[in-house]
N, C-alpha and C. Protein backbone atom coordinates (compact mmCIF):
# COMPACT_ATOMS: atom_id res chain seq x y z
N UNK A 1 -97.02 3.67 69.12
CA UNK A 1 -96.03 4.20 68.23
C UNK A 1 -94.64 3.75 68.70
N UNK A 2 -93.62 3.26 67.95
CA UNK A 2 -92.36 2.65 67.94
C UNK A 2 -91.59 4.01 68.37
N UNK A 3 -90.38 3.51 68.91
CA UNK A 3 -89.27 4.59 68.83
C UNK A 3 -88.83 4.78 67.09
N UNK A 4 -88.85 3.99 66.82
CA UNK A 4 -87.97 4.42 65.31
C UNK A 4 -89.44 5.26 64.23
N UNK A 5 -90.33 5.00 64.61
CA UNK A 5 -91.92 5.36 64.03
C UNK A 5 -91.68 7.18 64.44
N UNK A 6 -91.38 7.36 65.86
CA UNK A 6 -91.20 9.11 66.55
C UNK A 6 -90.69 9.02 65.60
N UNK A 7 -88.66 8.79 65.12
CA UNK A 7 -88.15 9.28 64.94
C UNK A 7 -88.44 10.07 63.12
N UNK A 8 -89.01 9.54 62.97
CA UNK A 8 -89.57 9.17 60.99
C UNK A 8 -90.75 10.30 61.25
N UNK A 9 -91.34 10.55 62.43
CA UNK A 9 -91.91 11.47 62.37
C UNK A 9 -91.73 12.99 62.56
N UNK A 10 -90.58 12.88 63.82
CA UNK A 10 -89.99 14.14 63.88
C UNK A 10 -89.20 14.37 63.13
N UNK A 11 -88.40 13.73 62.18
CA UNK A 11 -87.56 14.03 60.83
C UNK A 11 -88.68 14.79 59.76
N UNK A 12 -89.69 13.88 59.52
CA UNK A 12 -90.92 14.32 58.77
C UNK A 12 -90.62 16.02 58.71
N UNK A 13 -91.38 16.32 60.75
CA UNK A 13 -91.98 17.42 60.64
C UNK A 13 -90.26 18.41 60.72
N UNK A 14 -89.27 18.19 60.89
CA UNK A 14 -88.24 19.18 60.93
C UNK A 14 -88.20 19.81 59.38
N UNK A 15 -88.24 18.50 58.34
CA UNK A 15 -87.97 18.84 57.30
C UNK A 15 -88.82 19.47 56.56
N UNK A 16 -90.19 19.47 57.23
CA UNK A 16 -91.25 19.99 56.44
C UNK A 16 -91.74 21.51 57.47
N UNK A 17 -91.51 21.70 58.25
CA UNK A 17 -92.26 22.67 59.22
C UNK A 17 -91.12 23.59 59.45
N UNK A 18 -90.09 22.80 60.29
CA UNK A 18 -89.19 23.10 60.79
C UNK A 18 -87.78 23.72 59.91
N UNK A 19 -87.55 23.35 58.61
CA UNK A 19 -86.65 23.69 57.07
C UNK A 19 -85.64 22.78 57.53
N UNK A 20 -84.75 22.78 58.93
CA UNK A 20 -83.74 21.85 59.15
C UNK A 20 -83.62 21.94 60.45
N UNK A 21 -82.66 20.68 60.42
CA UNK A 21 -82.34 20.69 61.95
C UNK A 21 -81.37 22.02 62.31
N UNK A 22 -81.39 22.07 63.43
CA UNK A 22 -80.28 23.13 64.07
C UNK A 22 -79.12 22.08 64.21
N UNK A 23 -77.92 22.63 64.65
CA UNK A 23 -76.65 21.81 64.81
C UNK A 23 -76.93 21.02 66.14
N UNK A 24 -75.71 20.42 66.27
CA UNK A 24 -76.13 19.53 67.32
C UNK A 24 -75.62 20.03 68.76
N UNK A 25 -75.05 21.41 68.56
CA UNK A 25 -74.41 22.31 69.83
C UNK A 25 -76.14 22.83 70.07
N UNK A 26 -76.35 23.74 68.73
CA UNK A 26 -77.98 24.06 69.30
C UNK A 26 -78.65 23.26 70.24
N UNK A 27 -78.77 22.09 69.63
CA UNK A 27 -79.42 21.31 70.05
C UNK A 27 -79.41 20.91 71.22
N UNK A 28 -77.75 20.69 71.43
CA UNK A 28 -77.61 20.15 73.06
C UNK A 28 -77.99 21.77 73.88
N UNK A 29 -77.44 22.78 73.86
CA UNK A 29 -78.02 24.02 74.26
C UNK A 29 -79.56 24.12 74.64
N UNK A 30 -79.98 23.51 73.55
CA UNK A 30 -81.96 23.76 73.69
C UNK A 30 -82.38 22.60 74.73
N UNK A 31 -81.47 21.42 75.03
CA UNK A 31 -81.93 20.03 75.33
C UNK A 31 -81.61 20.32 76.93
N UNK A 32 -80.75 21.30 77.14
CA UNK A 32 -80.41 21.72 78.35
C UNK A 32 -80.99 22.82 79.10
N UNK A 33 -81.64 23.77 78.28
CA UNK A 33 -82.75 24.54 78.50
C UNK A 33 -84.06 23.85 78.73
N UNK A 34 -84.77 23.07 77.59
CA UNK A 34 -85.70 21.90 78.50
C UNK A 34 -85.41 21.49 79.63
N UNK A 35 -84.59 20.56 80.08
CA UNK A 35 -84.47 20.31 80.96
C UNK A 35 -84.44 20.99 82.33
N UNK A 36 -83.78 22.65 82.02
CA UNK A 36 -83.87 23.31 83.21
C UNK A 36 -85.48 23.89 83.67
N UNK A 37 -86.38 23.58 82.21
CA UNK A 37 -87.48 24.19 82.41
C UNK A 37 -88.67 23.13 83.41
N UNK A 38 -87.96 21.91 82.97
CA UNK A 38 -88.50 20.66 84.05
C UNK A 38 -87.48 21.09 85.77
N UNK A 39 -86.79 21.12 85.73
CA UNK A 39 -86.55 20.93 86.86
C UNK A 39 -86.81 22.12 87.85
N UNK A 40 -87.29 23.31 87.06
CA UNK A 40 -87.74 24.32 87.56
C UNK A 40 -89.08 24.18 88.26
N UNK A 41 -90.01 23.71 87.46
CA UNK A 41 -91.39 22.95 87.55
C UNK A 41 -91.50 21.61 88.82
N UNK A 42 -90.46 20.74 88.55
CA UNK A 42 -90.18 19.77 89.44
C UNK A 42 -90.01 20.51 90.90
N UNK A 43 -89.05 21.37 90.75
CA UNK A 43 -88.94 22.52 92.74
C UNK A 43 -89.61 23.09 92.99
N UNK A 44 -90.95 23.05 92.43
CA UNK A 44 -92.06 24.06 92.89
C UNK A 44 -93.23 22.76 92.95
N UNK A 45 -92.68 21.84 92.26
CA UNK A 45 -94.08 20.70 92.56
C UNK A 45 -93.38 19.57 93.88
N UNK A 46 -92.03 19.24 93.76
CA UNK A 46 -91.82 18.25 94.44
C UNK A 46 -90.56 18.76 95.40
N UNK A 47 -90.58 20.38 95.43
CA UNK A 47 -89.09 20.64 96.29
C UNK A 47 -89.86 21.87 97.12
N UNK A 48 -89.10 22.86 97.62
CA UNK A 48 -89.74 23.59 98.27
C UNK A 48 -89.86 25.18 98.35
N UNK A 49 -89.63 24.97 96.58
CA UNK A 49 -90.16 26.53 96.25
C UNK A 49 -91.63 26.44 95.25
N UNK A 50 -92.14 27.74 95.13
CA UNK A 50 -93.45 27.53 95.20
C UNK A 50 -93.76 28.35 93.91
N UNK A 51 -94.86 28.31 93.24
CA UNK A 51 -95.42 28.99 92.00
C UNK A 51 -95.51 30.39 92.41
N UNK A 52 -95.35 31.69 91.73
CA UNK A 52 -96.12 32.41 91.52
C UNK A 52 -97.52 32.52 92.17
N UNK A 53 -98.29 31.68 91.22
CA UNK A 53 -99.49 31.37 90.75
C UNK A 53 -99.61 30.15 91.48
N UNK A 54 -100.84 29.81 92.60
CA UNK A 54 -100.89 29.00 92.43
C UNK A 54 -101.83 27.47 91.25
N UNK A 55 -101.42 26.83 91.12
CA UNK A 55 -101.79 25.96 90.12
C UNK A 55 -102.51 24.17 90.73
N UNK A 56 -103.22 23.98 90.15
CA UNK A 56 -104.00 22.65 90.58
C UNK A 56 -102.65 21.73 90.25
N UNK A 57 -103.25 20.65 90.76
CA UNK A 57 -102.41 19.03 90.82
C UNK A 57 -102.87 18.81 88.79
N UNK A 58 -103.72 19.16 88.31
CA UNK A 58 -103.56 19.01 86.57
C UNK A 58 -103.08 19.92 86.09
N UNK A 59 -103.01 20.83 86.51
CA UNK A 59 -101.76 21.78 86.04
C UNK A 59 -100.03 21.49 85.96
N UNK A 60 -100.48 20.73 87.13
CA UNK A 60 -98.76 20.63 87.67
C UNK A 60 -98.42 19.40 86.67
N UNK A 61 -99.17 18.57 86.87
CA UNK A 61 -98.86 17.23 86.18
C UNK A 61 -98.69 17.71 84.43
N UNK A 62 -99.63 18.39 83.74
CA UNK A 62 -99.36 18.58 82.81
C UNK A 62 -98.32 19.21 82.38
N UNK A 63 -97.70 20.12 83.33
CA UNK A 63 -96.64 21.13 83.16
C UNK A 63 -95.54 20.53 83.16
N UNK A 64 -95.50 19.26 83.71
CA UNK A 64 -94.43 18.28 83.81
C UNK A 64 -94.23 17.28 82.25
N UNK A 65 -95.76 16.88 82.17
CA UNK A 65 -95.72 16.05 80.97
C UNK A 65 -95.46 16.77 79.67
N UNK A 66 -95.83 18.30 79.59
CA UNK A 66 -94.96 19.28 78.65
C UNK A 66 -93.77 19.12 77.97
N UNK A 67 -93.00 19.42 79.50
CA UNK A 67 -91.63 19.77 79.34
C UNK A 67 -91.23 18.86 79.03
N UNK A 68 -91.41 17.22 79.72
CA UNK A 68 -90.62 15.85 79.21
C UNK A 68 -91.07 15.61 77.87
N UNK A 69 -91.97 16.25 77.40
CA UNK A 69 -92.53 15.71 75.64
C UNK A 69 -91.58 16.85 75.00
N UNK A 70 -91.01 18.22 75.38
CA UNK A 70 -90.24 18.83 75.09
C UNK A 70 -88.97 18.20 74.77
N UNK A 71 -88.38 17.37 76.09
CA UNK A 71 -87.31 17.05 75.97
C UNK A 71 -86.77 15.76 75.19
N UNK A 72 -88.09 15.21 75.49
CA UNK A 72 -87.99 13.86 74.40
C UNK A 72 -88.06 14.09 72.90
N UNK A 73 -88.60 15.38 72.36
CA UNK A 73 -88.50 15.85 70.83
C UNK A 73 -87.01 16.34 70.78
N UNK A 74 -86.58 17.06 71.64
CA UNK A 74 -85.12 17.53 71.06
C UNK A 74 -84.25 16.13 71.41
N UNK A 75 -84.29 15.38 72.15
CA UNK A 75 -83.38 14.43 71.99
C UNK A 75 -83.99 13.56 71.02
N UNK A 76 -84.93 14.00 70.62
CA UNK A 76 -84.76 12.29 69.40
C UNK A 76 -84.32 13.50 68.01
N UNK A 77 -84.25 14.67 67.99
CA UNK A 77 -83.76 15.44 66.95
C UNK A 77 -82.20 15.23 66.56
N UNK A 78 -81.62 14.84 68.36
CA UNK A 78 -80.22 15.07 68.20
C UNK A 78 -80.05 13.41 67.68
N UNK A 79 -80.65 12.33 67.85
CA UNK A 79 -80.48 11.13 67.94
C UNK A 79 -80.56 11.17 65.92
N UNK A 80 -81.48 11.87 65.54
CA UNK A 80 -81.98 11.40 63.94
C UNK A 80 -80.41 12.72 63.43
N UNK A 81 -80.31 13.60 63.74
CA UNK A 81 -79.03 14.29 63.29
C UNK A 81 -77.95 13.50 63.12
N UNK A 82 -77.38 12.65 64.28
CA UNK A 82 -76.29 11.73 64.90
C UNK A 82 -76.79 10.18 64.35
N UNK A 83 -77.72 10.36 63.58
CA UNK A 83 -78.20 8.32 62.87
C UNK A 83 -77.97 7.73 64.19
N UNK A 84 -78.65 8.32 65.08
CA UNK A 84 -78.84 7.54 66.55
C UNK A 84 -79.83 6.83 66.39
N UNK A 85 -80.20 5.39 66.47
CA UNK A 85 -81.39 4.81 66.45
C UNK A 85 -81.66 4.13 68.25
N UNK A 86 -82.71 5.09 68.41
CA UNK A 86 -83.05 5.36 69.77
C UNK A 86 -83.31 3.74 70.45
N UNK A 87 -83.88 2.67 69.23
CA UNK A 87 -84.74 1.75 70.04
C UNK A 87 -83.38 0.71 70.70
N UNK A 88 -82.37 1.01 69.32
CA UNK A 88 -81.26 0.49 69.86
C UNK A 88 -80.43 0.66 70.68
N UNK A 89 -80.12 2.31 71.26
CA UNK A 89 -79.49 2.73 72.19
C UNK A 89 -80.19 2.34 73.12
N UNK A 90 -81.51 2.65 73.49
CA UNK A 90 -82.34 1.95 74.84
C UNK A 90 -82.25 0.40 75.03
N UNK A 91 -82.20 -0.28 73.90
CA UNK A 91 -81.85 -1.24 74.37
C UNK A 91 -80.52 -2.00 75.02
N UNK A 92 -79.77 -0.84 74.50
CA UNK A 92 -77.94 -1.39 74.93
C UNK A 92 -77.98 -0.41 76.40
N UNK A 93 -78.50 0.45 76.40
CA UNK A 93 -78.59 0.99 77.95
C UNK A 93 -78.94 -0.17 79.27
N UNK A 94 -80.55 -0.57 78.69
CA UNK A 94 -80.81 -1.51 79.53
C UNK A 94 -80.09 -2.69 79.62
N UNK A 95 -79.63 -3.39 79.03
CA UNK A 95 -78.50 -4.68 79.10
C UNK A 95 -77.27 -3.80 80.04
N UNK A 96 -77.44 -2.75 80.10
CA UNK A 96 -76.18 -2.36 80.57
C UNK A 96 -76.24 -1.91 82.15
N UNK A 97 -77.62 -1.64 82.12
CA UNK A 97 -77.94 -1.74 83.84
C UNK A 97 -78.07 -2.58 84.33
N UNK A 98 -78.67 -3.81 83.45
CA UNK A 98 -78.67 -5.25 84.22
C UNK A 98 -77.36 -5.92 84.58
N UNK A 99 -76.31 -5.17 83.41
CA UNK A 99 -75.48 -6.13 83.89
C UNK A 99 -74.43 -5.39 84.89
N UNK A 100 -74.43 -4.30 85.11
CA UNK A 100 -74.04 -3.22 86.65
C UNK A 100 -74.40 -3.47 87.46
N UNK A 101 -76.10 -3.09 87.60
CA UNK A 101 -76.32 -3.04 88.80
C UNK A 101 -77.67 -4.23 89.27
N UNK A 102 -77.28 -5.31 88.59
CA UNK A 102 -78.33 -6.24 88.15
C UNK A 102 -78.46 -6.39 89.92
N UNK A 103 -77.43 -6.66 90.92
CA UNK A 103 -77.63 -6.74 92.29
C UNK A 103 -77.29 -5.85 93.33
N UNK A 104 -76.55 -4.30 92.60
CA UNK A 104 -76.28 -3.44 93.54
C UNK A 104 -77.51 -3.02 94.34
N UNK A 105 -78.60 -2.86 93.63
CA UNK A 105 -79.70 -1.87 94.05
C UNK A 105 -80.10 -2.51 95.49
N UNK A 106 -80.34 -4.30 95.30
CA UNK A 106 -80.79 -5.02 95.88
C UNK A 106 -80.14 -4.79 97.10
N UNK A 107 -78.99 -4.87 96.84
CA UNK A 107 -78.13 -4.75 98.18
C UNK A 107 -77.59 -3.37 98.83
N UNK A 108 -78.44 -2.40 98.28
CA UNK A 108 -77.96 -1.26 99.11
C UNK A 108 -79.06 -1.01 100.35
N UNK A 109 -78.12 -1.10 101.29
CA UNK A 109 -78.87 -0.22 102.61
C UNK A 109 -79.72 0.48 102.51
N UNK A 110 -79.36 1.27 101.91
CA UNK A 110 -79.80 2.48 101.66
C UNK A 110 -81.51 2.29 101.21
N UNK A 111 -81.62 1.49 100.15
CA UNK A 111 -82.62 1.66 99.64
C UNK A 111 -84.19 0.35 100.44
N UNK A 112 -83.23 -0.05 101.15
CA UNK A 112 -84.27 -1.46 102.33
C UNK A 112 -85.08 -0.35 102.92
């Protein structure tokens, strides 16, 4: 499935399931709540606080792949609100790291 294929689909289902989009404050609001719900998940799988409950390695993984399918629906909501066409922004992103940090990475200390 294409990026522009999601987006035709989650327009689909907003307009048909969903009645409309929320604004795009909602949106960033909800897109920031996802995200805190990953990184909550992320400090209990990859930091050093711990579940409740504990949970298997397919639990965890799924709980992760959740939230990022969460966050990837509200940002392509805000992208089809804003006539953001995602395949094109990803692509001007990446030209844009190559041409930054096309040799920083290489050359950081840090990362040898």
């Amino acid at each position: 499935m294409t990026l522009k294929e999601i987006q035709k689909e989650v327009d689909v289902w907003i307009n048909s399931v969903g009645v409309r989009y929320f604004n795009e404050l909602t949106n960033l609001a909800i897109l920031n709540e996802e995200v805190g719900e990953l990184s909550r998940i992320i400090a209990r799988v990859y930091g050093e606080q711990s579940f409740k409950v504990q949970k298997s390695e397919e639990e965890k993984k799924r709980m992760i792949e959740d939230e990022i399918g969460d966050i990837f629906f509200v940002l392509t909501c805000l992208s089809n609100q804003m006539n953001i066409d995602l395949e094109a922004a990803y692509e001007r992103g990446v030209k844009k790291r190559n041409r930054r940090d096309g040799e920083r990475h290489k050359n950081n200390e840090k990362l040898q």
